[in-house]
N, C-alpha and C. Protein backbone atom coordinates (compact mmCIF):
# COMPACT_ATOMS: atom_id res chain seq x y z
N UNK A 1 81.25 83.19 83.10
CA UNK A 1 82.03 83.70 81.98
C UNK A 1 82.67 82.54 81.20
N UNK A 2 83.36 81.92 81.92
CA UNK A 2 83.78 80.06 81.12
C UNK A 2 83.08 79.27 81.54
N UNK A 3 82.85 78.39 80.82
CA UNK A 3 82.14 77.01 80.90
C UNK A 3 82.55 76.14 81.66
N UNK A 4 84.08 75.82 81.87
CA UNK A 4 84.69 74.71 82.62
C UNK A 4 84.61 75.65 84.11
N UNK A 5 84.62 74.50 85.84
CA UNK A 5 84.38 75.13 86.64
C UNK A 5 85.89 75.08 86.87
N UNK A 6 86.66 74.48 86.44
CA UNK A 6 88.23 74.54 87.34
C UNK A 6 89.07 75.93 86.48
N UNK A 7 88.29 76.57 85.55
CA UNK A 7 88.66 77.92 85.17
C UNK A 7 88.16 78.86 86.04
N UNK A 8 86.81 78.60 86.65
CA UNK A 8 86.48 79.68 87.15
C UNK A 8 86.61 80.10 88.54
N UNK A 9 86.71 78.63 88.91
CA UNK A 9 87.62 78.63 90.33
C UNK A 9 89.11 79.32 90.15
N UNK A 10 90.07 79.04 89.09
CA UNK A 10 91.20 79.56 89.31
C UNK A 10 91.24 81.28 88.99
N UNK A 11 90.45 81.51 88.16
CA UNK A 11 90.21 82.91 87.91
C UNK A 11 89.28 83.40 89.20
N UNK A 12 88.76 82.94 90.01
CA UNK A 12 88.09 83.93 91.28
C UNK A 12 88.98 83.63 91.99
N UNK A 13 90.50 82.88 92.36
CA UNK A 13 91.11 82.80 93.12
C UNK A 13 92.32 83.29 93.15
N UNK A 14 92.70 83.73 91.76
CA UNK A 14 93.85 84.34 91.46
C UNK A 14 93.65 85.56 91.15
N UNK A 15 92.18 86.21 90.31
CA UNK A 15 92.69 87.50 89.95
C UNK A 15 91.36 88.33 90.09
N UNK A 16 90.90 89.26 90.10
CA UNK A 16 89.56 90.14 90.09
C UNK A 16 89.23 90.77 88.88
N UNK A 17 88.07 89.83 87.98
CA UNK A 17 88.09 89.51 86.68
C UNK A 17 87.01 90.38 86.64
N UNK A 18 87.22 91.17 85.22
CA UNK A 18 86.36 92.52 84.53
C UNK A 18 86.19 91.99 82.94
N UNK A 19 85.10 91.67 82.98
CA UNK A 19 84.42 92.02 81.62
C UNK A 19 83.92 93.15 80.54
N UNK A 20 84.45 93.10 79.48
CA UNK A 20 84.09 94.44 78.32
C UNK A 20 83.48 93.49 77.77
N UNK A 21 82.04 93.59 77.05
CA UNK A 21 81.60 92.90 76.14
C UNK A 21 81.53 93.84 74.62
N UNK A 22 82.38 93.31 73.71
CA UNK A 22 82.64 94.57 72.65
C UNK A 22 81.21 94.87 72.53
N UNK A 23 79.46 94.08 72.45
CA UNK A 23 78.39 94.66 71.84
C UNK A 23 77.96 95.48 73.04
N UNK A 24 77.92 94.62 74.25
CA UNK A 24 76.92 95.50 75.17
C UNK A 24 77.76 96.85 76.14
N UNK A 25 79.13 96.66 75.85
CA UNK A 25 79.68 97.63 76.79
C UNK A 25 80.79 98.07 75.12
N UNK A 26 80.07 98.91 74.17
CA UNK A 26 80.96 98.94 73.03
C UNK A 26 82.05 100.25 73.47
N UNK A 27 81.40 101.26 74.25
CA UNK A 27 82.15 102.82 74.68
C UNK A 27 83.44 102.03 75.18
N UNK A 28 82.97 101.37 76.31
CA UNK A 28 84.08 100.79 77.58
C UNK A 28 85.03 100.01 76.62
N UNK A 29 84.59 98.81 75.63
CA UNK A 29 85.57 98.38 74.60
C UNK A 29 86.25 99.25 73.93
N UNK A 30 85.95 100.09 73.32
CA UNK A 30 86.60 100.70 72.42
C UNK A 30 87.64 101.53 73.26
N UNK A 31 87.57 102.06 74.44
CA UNK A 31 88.78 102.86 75.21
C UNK A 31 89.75 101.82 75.84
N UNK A 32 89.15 100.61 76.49
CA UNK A 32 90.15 99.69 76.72
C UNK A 32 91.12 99.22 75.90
N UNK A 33 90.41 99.07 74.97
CA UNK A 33 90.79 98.48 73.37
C UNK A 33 91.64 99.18 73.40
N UNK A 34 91.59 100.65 72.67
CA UNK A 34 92.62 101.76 72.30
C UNK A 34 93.79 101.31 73.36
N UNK A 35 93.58 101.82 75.00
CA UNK A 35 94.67 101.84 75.79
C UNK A 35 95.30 100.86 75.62
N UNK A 36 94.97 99.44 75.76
CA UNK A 36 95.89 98.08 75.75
C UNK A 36 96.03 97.59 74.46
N UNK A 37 95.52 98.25 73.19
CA UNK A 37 96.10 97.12 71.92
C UNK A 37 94.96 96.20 72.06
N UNK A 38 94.10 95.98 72.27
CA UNK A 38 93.13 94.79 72.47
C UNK A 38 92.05 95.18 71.42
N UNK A 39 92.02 94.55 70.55
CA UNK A 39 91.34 95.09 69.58
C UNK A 39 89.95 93.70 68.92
N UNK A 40 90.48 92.91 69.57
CA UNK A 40 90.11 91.46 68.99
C UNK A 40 89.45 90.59 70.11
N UNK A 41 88.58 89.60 70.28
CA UNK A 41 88.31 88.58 71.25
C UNK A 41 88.15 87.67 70.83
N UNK A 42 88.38 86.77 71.94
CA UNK A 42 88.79 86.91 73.04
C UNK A 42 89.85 87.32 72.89
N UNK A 43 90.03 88.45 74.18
CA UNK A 43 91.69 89.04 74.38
C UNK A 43 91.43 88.96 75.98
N UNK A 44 92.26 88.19 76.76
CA UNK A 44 92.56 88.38 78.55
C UNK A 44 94.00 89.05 78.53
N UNK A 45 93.67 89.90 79.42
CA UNK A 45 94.95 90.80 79.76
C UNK A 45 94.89 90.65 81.38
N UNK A 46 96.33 90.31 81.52
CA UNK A 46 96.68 90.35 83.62
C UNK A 46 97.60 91.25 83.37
N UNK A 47 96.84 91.94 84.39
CA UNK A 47 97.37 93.43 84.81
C UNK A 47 97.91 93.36 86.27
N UNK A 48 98.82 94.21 86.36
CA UNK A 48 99.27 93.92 87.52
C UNK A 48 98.93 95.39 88.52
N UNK A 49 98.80 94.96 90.04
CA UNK A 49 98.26 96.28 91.11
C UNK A 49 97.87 97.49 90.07
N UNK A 50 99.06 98.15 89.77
CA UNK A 50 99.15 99.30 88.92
C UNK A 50 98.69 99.57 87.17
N UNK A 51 97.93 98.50 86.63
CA UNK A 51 97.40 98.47 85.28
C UNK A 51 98.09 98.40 84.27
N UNK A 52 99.15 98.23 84.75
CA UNK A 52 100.36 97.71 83.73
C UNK A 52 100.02 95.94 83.24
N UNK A 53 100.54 96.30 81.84
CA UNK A 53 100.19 94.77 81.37
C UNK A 53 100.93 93.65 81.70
N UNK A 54 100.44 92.40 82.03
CA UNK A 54 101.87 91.80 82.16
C UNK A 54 101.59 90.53 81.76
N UNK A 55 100.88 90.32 81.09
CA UNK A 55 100.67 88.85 79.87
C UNK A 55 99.33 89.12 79.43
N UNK A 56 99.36 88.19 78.24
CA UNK A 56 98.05 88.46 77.34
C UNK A 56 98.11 87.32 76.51
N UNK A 57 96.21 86.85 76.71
CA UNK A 57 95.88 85.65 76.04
C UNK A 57 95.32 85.92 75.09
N UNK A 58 95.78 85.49 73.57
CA UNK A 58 94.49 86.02 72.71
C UNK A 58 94.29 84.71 72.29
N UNK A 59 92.72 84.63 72.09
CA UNK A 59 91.54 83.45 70.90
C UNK A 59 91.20 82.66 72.09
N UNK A 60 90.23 81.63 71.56
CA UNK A 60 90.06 80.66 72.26
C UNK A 60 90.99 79.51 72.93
N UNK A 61 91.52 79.02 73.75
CA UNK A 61 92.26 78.10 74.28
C UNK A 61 90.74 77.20 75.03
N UNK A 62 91.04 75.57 74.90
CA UNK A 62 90.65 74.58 76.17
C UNK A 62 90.85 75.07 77.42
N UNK A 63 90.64 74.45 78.40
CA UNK A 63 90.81 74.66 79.70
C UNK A 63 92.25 74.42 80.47
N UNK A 64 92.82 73.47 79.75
CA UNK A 64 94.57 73.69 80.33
C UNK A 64 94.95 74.15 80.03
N UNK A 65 94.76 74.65 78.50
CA UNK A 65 96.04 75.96 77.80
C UNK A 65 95.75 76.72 78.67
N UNK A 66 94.37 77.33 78.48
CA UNK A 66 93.74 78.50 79.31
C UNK A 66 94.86 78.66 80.69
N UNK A 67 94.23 77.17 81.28
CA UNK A 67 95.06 77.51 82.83
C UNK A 67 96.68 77.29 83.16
N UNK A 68 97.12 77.32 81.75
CA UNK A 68 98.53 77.57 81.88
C UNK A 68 99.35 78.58 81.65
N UNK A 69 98.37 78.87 80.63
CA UNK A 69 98.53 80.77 80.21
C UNK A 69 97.96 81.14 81.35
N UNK A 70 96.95 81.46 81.80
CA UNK A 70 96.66 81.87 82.99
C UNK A 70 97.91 81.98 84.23
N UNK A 71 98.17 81.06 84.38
CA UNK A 71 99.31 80.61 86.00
C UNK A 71 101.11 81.68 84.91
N UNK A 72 101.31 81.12 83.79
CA UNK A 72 102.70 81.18 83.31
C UNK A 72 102.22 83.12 83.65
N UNK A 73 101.38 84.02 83.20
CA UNK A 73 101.03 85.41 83.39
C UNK A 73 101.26 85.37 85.08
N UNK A 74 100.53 84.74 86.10
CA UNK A 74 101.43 85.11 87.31
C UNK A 74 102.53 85.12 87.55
N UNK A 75 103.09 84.41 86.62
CA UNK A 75 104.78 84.01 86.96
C UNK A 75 105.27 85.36 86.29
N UNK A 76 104.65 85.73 85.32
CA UNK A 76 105.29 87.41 85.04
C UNK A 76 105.05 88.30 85.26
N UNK A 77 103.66 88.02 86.09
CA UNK A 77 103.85 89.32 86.95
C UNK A 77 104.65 89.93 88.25
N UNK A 78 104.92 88.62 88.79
CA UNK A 78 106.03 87.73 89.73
C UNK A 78 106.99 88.37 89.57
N UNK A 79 107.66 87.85 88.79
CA UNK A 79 108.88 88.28 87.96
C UNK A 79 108.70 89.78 87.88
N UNK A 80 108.30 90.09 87.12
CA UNK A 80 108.48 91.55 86.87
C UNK A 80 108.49 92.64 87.89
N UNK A 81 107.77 92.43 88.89
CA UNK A 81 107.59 92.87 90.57
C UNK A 81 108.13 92.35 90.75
N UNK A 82 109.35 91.87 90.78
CA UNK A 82 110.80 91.39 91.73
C UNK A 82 110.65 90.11 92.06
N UNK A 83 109.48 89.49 92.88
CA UNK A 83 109.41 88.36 93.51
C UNK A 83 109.94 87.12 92.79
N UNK A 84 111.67 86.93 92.67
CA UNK A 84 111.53 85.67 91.57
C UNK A 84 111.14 84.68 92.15
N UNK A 85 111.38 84.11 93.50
CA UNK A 85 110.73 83.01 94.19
C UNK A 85 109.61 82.77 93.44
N UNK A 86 108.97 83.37 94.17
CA UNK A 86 107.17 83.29 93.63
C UNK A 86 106.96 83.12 92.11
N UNK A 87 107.80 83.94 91.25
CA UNK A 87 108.01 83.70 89.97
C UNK A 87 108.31 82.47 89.55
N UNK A 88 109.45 81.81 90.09
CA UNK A 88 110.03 80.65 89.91
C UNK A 88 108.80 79.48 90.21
N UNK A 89 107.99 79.70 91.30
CA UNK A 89 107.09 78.36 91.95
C UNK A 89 105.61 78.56 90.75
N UNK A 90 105.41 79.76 90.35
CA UNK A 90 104.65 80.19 89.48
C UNK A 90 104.73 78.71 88.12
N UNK A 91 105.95 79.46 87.57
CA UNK A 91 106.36 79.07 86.02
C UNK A 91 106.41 77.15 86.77
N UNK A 92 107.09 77.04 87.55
CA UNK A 92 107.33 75.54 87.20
C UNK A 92 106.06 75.19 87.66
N UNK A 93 104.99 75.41 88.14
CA UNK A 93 103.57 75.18 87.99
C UNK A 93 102.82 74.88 87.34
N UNK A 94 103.28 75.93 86.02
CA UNK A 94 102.60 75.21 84.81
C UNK A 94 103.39 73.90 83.97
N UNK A 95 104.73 73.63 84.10
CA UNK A 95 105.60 73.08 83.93
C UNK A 95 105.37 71.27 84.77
N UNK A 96 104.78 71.48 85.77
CA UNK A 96 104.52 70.45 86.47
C UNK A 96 102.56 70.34 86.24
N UNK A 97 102.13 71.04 86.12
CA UNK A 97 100.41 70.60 85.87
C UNK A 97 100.18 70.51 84.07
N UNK A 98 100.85 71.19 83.74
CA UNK A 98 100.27 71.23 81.94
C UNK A 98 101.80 70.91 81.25
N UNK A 99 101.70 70.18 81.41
CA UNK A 99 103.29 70.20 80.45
C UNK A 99 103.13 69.87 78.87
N UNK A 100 102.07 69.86 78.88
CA UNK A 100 101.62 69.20 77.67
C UNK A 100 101.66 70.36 76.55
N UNK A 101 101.55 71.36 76.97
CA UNK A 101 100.84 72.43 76.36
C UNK A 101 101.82 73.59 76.49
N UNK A 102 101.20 74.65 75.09
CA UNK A 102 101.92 75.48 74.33
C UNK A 102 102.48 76.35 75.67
N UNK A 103 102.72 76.90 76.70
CA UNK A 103 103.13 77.29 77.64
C UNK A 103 104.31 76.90 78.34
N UNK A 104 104.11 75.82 78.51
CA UNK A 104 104.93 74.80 79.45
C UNK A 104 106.47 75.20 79.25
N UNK A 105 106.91 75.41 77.80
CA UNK A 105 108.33 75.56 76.95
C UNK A 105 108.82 76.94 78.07
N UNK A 106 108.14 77.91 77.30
CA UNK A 106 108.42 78.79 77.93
C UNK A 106 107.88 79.78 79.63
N UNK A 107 107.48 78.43 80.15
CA UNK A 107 107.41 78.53 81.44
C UNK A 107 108.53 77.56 81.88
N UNK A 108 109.38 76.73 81.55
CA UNK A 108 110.53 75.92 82.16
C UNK A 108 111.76 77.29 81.79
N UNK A 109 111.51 77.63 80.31
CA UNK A 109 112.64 78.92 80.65
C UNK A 109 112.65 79.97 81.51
N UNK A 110 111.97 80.43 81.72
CA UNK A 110 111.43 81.68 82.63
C UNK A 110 111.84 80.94 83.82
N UNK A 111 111.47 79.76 84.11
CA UNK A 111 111.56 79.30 85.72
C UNK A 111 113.19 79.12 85.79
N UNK A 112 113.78 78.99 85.08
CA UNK A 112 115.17 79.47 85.16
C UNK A 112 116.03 80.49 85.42
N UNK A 113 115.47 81.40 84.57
CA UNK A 113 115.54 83.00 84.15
C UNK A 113 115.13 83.33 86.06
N UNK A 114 114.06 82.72 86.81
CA UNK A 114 113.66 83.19 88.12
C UNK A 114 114.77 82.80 89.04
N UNK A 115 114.85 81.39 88.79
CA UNK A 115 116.01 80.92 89.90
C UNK A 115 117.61 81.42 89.77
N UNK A 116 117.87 81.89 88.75
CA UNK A 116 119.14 83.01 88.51
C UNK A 116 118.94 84.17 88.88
N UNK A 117 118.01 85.16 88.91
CA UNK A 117 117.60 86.03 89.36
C UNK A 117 117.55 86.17 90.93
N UNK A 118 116.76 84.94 91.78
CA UNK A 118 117.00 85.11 92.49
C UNK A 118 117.77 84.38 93.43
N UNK A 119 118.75 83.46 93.00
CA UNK A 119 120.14 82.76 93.38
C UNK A 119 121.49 84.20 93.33
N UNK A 120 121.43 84.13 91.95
CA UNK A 120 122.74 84.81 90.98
C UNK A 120 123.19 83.42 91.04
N UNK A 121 123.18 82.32 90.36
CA UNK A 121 123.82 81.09 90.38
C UNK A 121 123.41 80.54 89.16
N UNK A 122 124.74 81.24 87.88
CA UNK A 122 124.75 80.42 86.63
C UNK A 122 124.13 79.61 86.70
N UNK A 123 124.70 78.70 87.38
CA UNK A 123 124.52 76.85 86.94
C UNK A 123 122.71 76.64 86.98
N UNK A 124 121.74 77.68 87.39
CA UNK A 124 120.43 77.13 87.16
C UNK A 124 120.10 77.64 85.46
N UNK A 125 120.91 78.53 84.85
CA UNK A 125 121.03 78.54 83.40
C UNK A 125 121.09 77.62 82.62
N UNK A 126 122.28 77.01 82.90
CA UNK A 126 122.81 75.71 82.39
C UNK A 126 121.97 74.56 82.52
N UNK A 127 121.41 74.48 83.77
CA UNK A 127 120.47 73.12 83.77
C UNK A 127 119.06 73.66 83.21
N UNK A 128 118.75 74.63 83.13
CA UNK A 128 117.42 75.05 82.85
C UNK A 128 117.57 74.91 80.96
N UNK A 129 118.80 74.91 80.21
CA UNK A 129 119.00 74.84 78.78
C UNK A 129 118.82 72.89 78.97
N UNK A 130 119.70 72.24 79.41
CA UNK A 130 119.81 70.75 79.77
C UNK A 130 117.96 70.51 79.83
N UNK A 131 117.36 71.06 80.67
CA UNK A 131 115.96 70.25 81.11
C UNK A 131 115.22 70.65 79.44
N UNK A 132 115.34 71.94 79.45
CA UNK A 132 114.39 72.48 78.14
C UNK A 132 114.99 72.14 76.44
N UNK A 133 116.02 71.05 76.46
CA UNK A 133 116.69 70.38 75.34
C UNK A 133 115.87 68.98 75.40
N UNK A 134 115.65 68.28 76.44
CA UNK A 134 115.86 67.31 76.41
C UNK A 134 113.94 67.14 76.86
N UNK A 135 113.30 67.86 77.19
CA UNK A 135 112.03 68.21 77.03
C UNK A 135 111.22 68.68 76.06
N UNK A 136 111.90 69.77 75.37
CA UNK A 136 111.20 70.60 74.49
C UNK A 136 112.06 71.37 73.76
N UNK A 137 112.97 69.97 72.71
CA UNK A 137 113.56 70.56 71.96
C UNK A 137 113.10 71.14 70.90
N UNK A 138 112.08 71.09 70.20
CA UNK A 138 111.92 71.75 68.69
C UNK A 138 111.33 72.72 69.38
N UNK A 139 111.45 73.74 69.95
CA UNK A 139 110.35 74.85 70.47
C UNK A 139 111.57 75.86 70.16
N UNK A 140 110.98 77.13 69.78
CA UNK A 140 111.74 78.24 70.40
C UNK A 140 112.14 78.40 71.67
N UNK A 141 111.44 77.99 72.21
CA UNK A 141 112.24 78.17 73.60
C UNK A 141 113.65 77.63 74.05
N UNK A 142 113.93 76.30 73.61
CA UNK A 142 115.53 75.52 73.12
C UNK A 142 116.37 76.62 72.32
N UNK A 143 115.90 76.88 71.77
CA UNK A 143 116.65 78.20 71.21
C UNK A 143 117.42 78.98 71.24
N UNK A 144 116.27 79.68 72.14
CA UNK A 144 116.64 80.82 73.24
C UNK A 144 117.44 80.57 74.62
N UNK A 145 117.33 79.13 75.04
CA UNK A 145 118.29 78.71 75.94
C UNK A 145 119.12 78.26 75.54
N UNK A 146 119.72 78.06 74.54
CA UNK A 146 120.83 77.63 73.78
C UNK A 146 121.73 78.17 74.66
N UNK A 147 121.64 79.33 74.52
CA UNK A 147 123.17 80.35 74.86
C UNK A 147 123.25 80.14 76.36
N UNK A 148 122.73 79.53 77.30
CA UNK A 148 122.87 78.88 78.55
C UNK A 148 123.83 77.68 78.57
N UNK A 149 123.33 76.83 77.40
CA UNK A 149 124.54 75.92 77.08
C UNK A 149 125.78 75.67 77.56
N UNK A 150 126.00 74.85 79.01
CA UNK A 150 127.08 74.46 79.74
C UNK A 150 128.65 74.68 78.73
């Protein structure tokens, strides 16, 4: 399905991947489509146990965006199923392998957002605005951690 093998290793190792091809499977597209908003491709959707959505890649990405969008979507599915640990080791994952890339911002916030969640301990707010100022200030994501601001 991708060209690069360290995508396809992380996608047979993380998730149980289903293909719609809008020409050859157009019925199956068009009802997926309808249900999730997916109207366009490439569109990857991680779904979580229950088919609930819980991140979504649209267009082409390289192979690190890919696998950072990829990993930052475990971290919300993580998250969203309670587990902030796992959430937290998720997000700073991509934060520590791709930092380079459009993800990274808002995978250092989220990995904050996890370790408050599952601390209850302000102060990882505060340093999580401190790391994501002084990393990735012109992003929205500085922004949005503003209001963490010691």
């Amino acid at each position: 399905m991708w060209p690069n093998e360290r995508v396809v290793r992380f996608v047979n190792e993380n998730f149980i991947p289903a293909r719609v091809h809008v020409r050859d499977d157009a019925a199956a597209f068009k009802e997926l489509g309808d249900r999730y908003g997916a109207h366009w491709t490439p569109t990857i959707l991680e779904l979580d146990p229950d088919g609930q959505e819980r991140h979504r890649v649209e267009g082409y990405l390289d192979a690190d965006e890919l696998l950072a969008q990829l990993t930052l979507g475990l971290g919300h599915t993580a998250f969203q199923g309670g587990d902030a640990r796992e959430a937290e080791r998720r997000f700073r994952e991509v934060v520590d392998k791709y930092p380079g890339t459009d993800a990274a911002p808002a995978a250092l916030y989220w990995a904050g957002a996890a370790r408050y969640r599952a601390t209850n301990d302000a102060s990882a707010l505060g340093q999580t605005y401190e790391a994501i100022s002084k990393r990735y200030p012109d992003t929205t994501w500085a922004k949005k951690a503003s209001v963490w601001k010691k």
